[in-house]
N, C-alpha and C. Protein backbone atom coordinates (compact mmCIF):
# COMPACT_ATOMS: atom_id res chain seq x y z
N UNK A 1 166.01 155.85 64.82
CA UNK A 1 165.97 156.57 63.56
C UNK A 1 166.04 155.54 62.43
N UNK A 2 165.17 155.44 61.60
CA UNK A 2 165.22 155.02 60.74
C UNK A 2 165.23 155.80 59.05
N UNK A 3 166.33 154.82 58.43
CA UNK A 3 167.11 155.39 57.46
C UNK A 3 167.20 154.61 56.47
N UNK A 4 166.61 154.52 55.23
CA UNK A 4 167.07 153.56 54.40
C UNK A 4 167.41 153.99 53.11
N UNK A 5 168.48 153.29 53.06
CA UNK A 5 169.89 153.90 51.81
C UNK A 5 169.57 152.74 50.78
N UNK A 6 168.94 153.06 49.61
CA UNK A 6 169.56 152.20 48.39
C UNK A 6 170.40 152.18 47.90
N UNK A 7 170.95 150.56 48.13
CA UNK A 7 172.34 150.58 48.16
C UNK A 7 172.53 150.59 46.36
N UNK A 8 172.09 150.28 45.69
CA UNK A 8 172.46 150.70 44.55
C UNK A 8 172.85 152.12 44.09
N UNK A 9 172.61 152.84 45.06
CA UNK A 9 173.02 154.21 44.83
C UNK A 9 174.83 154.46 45.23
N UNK A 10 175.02 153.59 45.94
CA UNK A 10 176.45 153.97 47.01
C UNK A 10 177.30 153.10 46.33
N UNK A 11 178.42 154.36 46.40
CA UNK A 11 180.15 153.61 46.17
C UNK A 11 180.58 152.61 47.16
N UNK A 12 181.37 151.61 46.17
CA UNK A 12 181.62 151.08 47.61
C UNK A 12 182.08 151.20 48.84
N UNK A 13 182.88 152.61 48.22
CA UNK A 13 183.51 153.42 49.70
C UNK A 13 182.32 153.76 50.77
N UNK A 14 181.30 154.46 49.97
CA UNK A 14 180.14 154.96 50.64
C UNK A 14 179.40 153.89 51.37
N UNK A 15 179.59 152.73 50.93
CA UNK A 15 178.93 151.40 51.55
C UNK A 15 179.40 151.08 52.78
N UNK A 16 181.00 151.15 52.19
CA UNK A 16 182.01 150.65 53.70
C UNK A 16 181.74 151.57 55.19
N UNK A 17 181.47 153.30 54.54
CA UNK A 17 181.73 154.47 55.33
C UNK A 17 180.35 153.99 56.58
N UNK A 18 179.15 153.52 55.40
CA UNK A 18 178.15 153.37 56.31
C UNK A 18 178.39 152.71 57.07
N UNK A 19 179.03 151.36 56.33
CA UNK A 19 178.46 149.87 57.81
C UNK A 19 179.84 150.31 58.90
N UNK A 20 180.66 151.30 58.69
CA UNK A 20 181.22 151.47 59.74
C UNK A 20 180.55 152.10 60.70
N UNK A 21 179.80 153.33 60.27
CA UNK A 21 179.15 154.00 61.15
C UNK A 21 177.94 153.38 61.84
N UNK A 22 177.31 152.39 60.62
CA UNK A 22 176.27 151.89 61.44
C UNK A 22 177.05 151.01 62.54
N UNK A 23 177.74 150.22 62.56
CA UNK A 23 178.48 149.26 63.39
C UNK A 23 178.52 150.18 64.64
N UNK A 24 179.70 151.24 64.62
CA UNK A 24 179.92 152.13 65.83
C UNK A 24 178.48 152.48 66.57
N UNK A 25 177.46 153.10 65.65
CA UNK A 25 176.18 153.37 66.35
C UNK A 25 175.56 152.05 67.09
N UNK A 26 175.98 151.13 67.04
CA UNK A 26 175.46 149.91 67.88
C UNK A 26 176.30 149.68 68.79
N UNK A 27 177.60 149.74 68.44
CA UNK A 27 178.63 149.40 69.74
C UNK A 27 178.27 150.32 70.71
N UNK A 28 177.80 151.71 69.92
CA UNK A 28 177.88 152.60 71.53
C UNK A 28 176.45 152.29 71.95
N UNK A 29 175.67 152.06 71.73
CA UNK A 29 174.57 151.54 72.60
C UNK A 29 174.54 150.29 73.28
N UNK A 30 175.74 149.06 72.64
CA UNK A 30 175.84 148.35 73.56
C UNK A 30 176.58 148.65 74.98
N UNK A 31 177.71 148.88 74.38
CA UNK A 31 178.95 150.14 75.66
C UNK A 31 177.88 151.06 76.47
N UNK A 32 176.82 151.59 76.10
CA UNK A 32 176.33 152.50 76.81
C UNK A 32 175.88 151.83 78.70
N UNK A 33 176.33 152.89 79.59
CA UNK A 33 176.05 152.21 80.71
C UNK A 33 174.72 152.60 81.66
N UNK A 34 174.11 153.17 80.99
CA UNK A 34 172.87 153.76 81.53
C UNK A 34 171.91 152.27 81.67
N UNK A 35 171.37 151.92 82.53
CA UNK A 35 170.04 151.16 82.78
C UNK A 35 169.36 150.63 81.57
N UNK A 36 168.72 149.96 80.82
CA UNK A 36 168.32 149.83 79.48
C UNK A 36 166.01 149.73 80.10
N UNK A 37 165.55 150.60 79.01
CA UNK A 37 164.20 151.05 79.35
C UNK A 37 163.20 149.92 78.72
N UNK A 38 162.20 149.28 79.35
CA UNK A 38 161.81 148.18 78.87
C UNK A 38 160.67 148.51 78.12
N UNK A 39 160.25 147.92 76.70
CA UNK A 39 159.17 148.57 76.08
C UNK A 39 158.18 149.29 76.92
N UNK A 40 157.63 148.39 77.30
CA UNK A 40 156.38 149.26 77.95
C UNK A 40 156.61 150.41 78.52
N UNK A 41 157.56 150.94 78.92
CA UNK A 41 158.32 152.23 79.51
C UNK A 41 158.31 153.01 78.45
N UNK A 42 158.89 152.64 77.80
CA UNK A 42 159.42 153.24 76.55
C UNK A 42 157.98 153.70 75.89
N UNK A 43 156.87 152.99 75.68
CA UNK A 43 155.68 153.38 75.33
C UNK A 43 154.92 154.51 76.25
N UNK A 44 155.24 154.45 77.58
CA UNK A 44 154.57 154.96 78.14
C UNK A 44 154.93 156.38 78.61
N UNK A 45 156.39 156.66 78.44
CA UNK A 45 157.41 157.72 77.99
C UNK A 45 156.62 158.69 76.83
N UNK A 46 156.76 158.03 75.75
CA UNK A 46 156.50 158.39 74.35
C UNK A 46 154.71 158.99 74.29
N UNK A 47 154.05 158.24 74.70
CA UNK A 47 152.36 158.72 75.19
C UNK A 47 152.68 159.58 75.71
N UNK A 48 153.58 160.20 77.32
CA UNK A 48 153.49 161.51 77.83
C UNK A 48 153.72 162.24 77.09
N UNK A 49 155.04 162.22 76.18
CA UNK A 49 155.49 163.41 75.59
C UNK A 49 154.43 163.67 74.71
N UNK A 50 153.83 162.88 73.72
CA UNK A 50 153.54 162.93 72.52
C UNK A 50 151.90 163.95 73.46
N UNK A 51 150.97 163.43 74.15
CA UNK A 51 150.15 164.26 74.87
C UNK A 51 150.69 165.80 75.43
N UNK A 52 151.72 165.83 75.66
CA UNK A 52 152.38 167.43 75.91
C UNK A 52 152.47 167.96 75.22
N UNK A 53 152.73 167.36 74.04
CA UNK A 53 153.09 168.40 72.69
C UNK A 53 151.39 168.67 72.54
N UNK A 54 150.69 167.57 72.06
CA UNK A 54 149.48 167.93 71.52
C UNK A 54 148.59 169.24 72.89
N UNK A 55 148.96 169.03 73.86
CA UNK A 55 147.96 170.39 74.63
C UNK A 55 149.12 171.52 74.00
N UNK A 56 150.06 171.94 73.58
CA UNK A 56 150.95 172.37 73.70
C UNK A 56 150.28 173.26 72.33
N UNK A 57 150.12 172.51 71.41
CA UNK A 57 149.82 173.07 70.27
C UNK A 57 148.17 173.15 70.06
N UNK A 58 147.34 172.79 70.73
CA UNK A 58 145.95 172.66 70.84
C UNK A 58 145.73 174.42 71.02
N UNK A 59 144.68 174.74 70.32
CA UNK A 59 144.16 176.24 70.78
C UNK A 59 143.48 176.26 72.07
């Protein structure tokens, strides 16, 4: 997911709140213990689905 916050907009509380959360959102994907999917997987994942949807919604 991509998200981008101008930071000129944010308190510094709101700054801190983020890089905490962003921080945690990385720790748990490092912590995460599942197998890790290697691009090309990951591409080739993303082509199935993305072809399912499209017959899916095709007349």
């Amino acid at each position: 997911m991509k998200t981008k916050i101008p930071e000129t907009q944010l308190s510094p509380e709101e700054k801190a709140a983020y890089d905490a959360w962003f921080r945690a959102q990385v720790q748990a994907s490092l912590d995460d213990p599942r197998p890790s999917v290697s691009n090309e997987e990951a591409k080739r994942l993303m082509a199935a689905k993305r072809e399912k949807i499209k017959k899916a919604i095709s007349p």
